[in-house]
N, C-alpha and C. Protein backbone atom coordinates (compact mmCIF):
# COMPACT_ATOMS: atom_id res chain seq x y z
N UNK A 1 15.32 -142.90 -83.72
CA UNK A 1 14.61 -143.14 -82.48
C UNK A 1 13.78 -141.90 -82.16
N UNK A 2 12.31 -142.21 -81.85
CA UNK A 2 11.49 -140.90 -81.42
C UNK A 2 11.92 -140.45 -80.45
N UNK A 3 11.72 -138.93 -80.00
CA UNK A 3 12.07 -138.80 -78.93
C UNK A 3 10.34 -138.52 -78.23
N UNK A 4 10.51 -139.03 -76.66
CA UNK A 4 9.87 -139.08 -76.03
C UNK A 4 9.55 -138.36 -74.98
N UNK A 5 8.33 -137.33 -74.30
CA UNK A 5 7.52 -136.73 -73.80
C UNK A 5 7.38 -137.01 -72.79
N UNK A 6 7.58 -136.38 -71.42
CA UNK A 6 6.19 -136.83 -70.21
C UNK A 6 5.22 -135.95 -70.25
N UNK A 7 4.49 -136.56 -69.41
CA UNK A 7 3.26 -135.41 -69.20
C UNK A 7 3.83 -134.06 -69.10
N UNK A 8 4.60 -133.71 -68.46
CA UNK A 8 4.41 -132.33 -68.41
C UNK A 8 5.17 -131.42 -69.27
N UNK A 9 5.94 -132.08 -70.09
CA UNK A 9 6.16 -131.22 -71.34
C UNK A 9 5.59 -131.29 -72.37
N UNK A 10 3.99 -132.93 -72.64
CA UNK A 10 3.37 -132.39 -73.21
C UNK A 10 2.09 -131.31 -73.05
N UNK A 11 1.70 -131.42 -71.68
CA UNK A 11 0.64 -130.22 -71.52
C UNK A 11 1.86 -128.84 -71.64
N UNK A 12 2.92 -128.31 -71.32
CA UNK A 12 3.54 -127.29 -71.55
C UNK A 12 3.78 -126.85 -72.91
N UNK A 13 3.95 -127.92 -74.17
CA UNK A 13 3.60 -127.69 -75.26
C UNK A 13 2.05 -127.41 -75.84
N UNK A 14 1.30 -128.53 -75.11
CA UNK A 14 0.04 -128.04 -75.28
C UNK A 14 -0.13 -126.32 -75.30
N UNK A 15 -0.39 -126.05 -74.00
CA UNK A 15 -0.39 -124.82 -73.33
C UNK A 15 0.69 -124.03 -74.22
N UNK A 16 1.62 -124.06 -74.90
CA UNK A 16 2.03 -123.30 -75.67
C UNK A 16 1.54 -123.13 -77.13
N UNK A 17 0.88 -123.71 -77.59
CA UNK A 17 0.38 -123.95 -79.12
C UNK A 17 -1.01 -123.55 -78.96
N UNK A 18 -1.61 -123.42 -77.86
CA UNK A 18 -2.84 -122.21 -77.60
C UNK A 18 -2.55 -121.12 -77.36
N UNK A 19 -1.53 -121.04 -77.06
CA UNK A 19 -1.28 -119.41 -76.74
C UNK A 19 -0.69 -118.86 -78.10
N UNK A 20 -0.47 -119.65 -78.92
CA UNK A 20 0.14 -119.36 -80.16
C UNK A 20 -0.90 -119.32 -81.08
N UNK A 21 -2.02 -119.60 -80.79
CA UNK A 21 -3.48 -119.53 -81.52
C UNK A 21 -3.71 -118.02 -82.07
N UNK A 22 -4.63 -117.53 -82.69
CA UNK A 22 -4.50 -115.79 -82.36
C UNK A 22 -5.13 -115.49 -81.23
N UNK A 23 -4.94 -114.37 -81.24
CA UNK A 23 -4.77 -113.48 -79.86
C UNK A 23 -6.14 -113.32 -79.45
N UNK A 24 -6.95 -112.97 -80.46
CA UNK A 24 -8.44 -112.28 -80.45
C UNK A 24 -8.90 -113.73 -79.97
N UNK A 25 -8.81 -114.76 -80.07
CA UNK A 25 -10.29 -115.99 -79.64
C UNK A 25 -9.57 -115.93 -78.23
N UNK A 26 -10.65 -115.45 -77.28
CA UNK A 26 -11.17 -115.44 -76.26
C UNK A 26 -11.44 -116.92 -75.94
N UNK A 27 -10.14 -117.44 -74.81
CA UNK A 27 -9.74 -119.47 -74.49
C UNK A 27 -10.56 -119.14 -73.47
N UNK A 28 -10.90 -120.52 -72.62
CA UNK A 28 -11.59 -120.49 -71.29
C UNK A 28 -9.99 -120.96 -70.63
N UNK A 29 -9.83 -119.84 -69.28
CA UNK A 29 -8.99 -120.19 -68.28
C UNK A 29 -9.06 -120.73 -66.88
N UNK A 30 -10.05 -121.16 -66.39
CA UNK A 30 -10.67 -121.89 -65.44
C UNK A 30 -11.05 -123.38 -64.99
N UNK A 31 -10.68 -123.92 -64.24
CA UNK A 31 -10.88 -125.16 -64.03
C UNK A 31 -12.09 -125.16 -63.10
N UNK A 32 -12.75 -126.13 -63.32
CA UNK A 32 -14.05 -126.05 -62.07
C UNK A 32 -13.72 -127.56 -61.56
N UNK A 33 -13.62 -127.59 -59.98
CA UNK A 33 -13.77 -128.59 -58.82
C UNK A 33 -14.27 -128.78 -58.10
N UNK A 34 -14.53 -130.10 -57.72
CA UNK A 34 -15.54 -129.74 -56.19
C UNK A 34 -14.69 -130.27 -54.87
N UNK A 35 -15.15 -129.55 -54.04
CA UNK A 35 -14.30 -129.38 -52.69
C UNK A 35 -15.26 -129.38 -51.71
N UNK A 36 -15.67 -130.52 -50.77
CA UNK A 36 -16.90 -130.76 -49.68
C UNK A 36 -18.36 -130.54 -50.50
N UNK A 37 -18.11 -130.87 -51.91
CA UNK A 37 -19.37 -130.71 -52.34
C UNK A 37 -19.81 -129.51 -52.61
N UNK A 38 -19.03 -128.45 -52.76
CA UNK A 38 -19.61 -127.22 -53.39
C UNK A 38 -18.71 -127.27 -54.51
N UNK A 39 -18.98 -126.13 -55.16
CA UNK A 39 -18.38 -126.41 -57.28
C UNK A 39 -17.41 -124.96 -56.70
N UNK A 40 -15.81 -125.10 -57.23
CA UNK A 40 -14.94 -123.83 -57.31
C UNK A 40 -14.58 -123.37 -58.59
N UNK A 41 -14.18 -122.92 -58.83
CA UNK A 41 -12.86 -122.33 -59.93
C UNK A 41 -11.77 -122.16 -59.89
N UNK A 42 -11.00 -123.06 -60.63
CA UNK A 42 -9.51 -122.13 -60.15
C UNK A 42 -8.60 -122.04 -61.33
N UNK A 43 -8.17 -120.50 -61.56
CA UNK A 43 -7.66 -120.18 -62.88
C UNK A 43 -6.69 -120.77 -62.99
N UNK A 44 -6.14 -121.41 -64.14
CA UNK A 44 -5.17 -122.44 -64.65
C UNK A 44 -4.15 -122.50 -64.63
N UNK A 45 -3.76 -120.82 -64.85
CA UNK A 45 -2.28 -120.37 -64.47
C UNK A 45 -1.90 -120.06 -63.44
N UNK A 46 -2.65 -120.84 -62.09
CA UNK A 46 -2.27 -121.08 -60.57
C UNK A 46 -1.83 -122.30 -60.36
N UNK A 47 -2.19 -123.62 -61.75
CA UNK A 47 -1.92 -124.97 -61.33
C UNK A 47 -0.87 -125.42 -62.46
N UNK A 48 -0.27 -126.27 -61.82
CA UNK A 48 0.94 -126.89 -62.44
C UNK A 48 0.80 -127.80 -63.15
N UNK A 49 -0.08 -129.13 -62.55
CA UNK A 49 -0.58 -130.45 -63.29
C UNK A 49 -1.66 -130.48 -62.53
N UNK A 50 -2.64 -131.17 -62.96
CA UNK A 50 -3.40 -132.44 -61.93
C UNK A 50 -3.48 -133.86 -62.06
N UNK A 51 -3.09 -134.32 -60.98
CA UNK A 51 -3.06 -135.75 -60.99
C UNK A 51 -3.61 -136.58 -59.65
N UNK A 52 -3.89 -137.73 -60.25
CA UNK A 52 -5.04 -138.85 -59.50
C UNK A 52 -4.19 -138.78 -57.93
N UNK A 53 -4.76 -138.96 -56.78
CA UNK A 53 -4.05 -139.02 -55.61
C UNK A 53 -2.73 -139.91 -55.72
N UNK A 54 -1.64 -139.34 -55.27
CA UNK A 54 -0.33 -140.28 -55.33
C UNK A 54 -0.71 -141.21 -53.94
N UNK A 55 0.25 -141.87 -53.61
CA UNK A 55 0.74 -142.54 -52.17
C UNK A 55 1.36 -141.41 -51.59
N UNK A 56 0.44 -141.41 -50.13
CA UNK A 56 0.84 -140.08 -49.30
C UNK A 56 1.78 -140.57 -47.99
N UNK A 57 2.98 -139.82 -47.69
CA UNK A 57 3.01 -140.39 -46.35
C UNK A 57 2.79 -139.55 -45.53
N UNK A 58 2.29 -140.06 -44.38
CA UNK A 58 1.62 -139.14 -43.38
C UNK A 58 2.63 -138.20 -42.44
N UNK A 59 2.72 -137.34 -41.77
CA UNK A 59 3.74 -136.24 -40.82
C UNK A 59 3.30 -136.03 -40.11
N UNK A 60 3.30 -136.62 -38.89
CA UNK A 60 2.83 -136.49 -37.48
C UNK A 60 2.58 -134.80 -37.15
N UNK A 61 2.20 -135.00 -35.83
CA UNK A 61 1.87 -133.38 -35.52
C UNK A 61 1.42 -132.50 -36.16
N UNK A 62 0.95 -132.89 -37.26
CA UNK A 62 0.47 -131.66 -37.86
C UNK A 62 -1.62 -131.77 -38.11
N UNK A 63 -1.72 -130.70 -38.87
CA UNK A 63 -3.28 -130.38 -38.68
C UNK A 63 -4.12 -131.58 -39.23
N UNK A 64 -5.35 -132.04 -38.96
CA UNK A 64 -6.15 -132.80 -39.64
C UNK A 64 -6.32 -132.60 -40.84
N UNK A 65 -6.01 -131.18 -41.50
CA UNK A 65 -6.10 -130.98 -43.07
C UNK A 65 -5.31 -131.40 -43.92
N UNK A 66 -3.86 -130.90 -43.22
CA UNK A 66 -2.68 -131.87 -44.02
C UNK A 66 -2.45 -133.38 -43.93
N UNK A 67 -2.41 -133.73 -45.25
CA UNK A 67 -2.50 -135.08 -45.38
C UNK A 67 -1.43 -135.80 -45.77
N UNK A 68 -0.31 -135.10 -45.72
CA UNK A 68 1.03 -135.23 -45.62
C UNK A 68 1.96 -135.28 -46.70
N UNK A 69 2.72 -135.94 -47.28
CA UNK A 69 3.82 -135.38 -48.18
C UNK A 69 3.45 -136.71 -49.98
N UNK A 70 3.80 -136.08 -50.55
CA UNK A 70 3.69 -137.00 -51.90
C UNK A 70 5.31 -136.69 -52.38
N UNK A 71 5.62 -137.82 -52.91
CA UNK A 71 6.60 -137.56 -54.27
C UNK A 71 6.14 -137.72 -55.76
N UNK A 72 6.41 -136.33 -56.15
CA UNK A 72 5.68 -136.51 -57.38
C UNK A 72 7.04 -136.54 -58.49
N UNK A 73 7.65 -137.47 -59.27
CA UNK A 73 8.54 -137.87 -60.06
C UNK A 73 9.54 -137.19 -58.98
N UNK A 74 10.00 -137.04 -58.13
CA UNK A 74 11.61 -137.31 -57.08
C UNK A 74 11.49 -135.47 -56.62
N UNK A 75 10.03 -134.67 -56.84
CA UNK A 75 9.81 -133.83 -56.23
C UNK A 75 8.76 -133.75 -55.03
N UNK A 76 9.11 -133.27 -53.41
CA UNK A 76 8.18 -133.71 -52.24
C UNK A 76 7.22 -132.40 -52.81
N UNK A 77 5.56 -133.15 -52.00
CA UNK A 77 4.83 -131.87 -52.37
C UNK A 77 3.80 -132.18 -50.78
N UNK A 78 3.77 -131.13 -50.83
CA UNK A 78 2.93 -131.14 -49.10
C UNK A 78 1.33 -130.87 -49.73
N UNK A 79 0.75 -131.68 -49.28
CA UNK A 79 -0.59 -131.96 -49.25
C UNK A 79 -1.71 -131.55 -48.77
N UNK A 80 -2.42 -131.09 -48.95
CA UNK A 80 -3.65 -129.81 -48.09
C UNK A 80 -5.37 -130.69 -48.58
N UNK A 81 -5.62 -130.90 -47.76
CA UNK A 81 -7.31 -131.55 -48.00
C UNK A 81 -7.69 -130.35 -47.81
N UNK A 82 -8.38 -129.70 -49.12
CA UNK A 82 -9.05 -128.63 -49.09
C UNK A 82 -10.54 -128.47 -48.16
N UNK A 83 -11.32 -129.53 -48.66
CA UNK A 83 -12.58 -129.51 -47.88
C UNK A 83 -12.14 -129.79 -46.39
N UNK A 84 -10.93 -129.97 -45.99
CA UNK A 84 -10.84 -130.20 -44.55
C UNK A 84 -10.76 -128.67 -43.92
N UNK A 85 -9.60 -128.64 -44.62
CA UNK A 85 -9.14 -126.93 -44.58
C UNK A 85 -10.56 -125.78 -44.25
N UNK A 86 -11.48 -125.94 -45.45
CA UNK A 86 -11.95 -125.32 -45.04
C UNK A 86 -13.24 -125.14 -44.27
N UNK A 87 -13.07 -126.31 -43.30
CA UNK A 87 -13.81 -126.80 -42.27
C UNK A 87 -15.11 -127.68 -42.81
N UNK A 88 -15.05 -127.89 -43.95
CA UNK A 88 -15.79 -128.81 -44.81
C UNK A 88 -15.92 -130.02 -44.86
N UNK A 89 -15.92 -131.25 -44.30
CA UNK A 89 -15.75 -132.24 -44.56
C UNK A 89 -14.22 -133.00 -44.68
N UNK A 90 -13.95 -133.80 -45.53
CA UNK A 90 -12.93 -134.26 -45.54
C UNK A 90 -12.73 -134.99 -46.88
N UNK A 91 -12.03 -134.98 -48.22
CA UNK A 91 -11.60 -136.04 -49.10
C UNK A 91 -11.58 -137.30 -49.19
N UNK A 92 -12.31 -138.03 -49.29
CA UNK A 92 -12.75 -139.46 -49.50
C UNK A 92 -11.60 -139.99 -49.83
N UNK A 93 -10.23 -140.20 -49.96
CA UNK A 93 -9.18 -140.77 -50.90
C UNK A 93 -9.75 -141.77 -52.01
N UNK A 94 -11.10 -141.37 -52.65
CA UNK A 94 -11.34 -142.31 -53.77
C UNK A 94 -10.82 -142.39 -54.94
N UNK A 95 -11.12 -142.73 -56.31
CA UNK A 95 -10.49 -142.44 -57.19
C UNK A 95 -10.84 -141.49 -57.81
N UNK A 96 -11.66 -140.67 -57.57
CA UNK A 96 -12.13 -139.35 -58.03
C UNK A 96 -11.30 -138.29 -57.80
N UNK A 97 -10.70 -138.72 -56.55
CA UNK A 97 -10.25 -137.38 -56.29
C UNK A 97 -8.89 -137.24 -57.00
N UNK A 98 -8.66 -135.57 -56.95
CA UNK A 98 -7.39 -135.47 -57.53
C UNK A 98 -6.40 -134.30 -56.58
N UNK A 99 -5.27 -134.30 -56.93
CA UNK A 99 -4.72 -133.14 -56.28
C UNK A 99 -4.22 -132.09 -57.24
N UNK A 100 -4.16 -130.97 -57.15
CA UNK A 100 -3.89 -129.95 -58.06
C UNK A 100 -2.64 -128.98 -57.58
N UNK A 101 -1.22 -129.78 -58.08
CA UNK A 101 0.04 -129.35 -58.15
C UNK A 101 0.25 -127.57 -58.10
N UNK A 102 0.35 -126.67 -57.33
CA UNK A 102 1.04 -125.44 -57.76
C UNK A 102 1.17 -125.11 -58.60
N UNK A 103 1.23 -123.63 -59.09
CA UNK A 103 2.11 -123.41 -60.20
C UNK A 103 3.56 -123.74 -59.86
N UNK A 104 4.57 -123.55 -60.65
CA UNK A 104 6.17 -123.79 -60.40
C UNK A 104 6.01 -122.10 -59.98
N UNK A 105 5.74 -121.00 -60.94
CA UNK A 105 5.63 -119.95 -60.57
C UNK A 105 5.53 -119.15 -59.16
N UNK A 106 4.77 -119.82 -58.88
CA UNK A 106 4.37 -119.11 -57.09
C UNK A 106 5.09 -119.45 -56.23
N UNK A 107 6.56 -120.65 -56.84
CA UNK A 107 7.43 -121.30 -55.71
C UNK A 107 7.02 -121.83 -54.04
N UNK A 108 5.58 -122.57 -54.59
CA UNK A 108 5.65 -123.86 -53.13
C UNK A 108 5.23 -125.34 -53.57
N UNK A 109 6.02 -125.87 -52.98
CA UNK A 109 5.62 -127.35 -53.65
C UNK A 109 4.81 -127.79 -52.31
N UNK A 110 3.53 -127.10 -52.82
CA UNK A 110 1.92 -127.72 -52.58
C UNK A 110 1.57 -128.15 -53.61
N UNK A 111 0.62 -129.31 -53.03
CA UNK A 111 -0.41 -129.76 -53.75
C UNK A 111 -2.26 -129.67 -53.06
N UNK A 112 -2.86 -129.29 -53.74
CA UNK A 112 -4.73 -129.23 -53.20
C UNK A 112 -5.22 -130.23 -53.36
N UNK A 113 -5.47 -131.04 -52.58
CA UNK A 113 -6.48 -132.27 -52.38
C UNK A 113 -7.66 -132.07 -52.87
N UNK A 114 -8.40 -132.03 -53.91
CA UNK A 114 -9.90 -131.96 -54.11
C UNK A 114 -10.65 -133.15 -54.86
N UNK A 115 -12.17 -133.09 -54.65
CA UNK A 115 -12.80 -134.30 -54.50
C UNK A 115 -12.78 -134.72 -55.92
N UNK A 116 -13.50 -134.03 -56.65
CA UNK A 116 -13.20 -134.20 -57.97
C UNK A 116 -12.86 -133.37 -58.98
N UNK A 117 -12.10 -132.97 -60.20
CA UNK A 117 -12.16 -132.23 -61.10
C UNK A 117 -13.57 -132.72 -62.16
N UNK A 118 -13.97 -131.23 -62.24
CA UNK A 118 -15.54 -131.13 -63.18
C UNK A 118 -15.23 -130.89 -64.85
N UNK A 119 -13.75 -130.48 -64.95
CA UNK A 119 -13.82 -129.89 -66.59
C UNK A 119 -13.39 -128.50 -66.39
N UNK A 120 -13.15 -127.78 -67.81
CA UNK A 120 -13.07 -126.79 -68.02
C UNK A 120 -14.03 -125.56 -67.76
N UNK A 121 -14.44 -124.52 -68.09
CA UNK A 121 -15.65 -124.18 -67.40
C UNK A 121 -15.50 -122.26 -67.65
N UNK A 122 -16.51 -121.92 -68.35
CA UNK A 122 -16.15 -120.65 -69.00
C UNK A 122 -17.09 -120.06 -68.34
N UNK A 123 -16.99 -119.08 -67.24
CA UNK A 123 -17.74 -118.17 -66.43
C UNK A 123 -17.90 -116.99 -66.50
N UNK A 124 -17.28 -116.25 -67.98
CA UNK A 124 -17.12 -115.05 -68.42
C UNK A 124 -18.35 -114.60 -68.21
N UNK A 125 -19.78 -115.59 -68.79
CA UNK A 125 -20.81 -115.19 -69.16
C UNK A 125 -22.16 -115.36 -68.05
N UNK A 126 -21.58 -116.03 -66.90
CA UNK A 126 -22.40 -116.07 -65.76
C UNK A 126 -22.97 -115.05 -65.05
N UNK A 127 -23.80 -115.26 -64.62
CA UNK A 127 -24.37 -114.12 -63.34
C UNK A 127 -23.18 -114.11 -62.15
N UNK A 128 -22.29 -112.94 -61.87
CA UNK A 128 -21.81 -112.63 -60.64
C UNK A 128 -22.18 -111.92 -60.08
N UNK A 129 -22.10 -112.36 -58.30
CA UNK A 129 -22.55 -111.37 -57.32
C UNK A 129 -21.42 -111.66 -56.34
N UNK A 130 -21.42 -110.47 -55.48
CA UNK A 130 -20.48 -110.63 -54.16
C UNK A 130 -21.27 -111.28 -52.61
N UNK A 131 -21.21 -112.42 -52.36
CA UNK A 131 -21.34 -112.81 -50.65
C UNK A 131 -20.58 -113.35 -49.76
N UNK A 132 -20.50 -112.13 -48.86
CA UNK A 132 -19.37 -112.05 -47.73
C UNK A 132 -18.22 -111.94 -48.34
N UNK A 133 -18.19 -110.82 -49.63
CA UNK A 133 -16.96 -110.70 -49.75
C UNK A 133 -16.55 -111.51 -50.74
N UNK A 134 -17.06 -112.98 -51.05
CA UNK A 134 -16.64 -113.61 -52.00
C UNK A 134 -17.02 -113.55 -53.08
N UNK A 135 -16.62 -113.66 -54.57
CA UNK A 135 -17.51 -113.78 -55.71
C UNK A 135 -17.85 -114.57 -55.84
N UNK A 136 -19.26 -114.67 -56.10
CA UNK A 136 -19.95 -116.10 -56.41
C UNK A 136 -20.44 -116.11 -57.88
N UNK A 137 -20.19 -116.81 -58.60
CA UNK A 137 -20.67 -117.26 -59.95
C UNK A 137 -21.93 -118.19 -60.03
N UNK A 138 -23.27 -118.07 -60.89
CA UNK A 138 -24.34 -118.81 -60.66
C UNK A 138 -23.91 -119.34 -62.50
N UNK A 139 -24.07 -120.27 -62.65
CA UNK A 139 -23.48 -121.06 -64.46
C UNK A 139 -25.55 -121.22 -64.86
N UNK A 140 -25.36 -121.23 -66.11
CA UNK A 140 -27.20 -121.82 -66.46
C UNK A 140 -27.81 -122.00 -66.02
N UNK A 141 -27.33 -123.14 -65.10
CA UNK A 141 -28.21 -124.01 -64.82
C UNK A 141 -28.66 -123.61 -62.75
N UNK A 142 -27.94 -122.49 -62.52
CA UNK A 142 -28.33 -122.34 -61.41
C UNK A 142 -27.34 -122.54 -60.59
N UNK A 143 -26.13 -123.47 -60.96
CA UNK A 143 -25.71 -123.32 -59.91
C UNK A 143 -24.47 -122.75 -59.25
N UNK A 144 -24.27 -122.87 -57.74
CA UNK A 144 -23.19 -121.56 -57.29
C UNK A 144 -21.69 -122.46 -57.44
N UNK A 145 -20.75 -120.98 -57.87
CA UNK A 145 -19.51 -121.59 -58.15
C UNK A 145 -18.74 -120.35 -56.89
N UNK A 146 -17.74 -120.64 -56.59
CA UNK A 146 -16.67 -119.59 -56.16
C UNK A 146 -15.62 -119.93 -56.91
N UNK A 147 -14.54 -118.91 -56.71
CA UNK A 147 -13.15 -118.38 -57.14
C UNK A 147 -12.34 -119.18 -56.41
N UNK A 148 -11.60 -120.26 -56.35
CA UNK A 148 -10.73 -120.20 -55.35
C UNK A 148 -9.23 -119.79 -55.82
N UNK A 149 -8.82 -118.56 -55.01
CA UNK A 149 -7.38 -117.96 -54.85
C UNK A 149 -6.53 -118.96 -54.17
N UNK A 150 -5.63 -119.45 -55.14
CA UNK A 150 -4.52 -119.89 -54.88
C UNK A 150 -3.40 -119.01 -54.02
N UNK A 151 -2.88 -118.09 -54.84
CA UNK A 151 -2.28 -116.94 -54.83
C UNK A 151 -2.59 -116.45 -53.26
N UNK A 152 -3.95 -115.98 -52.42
CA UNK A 152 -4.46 -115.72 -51.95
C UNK A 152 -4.17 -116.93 -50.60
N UNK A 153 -3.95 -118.07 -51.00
CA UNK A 153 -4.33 -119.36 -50.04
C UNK A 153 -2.77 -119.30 -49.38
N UNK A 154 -2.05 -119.15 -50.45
CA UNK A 154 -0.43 -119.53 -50.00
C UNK A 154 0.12 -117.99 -49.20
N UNK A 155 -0.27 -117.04 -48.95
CA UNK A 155 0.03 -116.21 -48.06
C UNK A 155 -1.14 -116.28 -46.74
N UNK A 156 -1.78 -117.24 -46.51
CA UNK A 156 -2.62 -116.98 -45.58
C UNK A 156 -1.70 -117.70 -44.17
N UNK A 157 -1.77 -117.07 -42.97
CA UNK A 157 -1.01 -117.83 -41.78
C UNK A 157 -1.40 -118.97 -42.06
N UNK A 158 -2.56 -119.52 -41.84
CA UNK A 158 -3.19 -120.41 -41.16
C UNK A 158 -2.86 -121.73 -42.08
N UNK A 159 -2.60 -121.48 -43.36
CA UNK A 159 -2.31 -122.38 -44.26
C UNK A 159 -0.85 -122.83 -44.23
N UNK A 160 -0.18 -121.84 -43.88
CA UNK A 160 1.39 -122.04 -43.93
C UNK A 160 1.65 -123.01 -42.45
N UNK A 161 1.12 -122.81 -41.79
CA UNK A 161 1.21 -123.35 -40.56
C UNK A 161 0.56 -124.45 -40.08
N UNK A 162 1.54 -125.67 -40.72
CA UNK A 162 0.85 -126.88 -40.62
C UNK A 162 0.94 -128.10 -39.17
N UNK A 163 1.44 -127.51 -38.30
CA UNK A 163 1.96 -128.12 -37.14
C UNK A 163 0.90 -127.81 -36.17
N UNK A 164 0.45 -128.49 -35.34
CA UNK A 164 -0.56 -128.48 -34.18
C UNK A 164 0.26 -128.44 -32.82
């Protein structure tokens, strides 16, 4: 009898058999998304899985951003509409969108609501500049990317504090 895989021990094998590649080829570690319609980044080893919007249930009292709780295989994950969050618009719940699981690493079972995932996305070689502080990445073709800090998001008050 084969033995059988879920997703996430085969991307964890995945993700291990690249890292087992040699050392010298320079991988792309970046995911690019869009969030209210602008393009982000977010380095890979901040996210856990991504997957298509689950069934959410909603939690009263709390902010218009949080969009409330998922079970993802018999684990709860609290839900953050990024473009809401960051005063952007709001997540269409279409089928585009996806949410982007935590690392297990950073110990919070969040998940990021974003509109769509774009692909992989190698920005080593882009034009960077700093505005307001942020890095902005311009790709070929012109256009602007940011960084988004995970790491950075989950110590912020305002994020932790989902109750109105």
């Amino acid at each position: 009898m084969s033995k059988r895989l879920n997703l996430r021990e085969f991307q964890q094998n995945l993700i291990d058999r690249l890292q087992a590649k040699d050392i010298s080829e320079e991988r792309v570690t970046t995911l690019g998304v869009q969030i209210g319609g602008q393009n982000w980044l977010v380095d890979l080893a901040d996210i856990g899985e991504v997957l298509p919007l689950p069934k959410l249930i909603s939690v009263p009292f709390t902010k218009p951003w949080f969009r409330g709780v998922a079970n993802v295989r018999g684990n709860l994950y609290c839900v953050a509409d990024m473009a809401s969050f960051q005063s952007n618009g709001a997540a269409t719940g279409d089928n585009n969108n996806r949410v982007l699981l935590v690392a297990e690493r950073l110990a919070f079972n969040a998940a990021l609501l974003v509109d769509r995932v774009l692909g992989l996305r190698d920005a080593r070689k882009w034009q960077k500049d700093e505005v307001d502080g942020q890095i902005e990445y311009h790709d070929e073709q012109g256009a602007s990317w940011r960084k988004l800090d995970i790491p950075g998001l989950l110590e912020q008050a305002e994020f932790l504090q989902i109750g109105i």
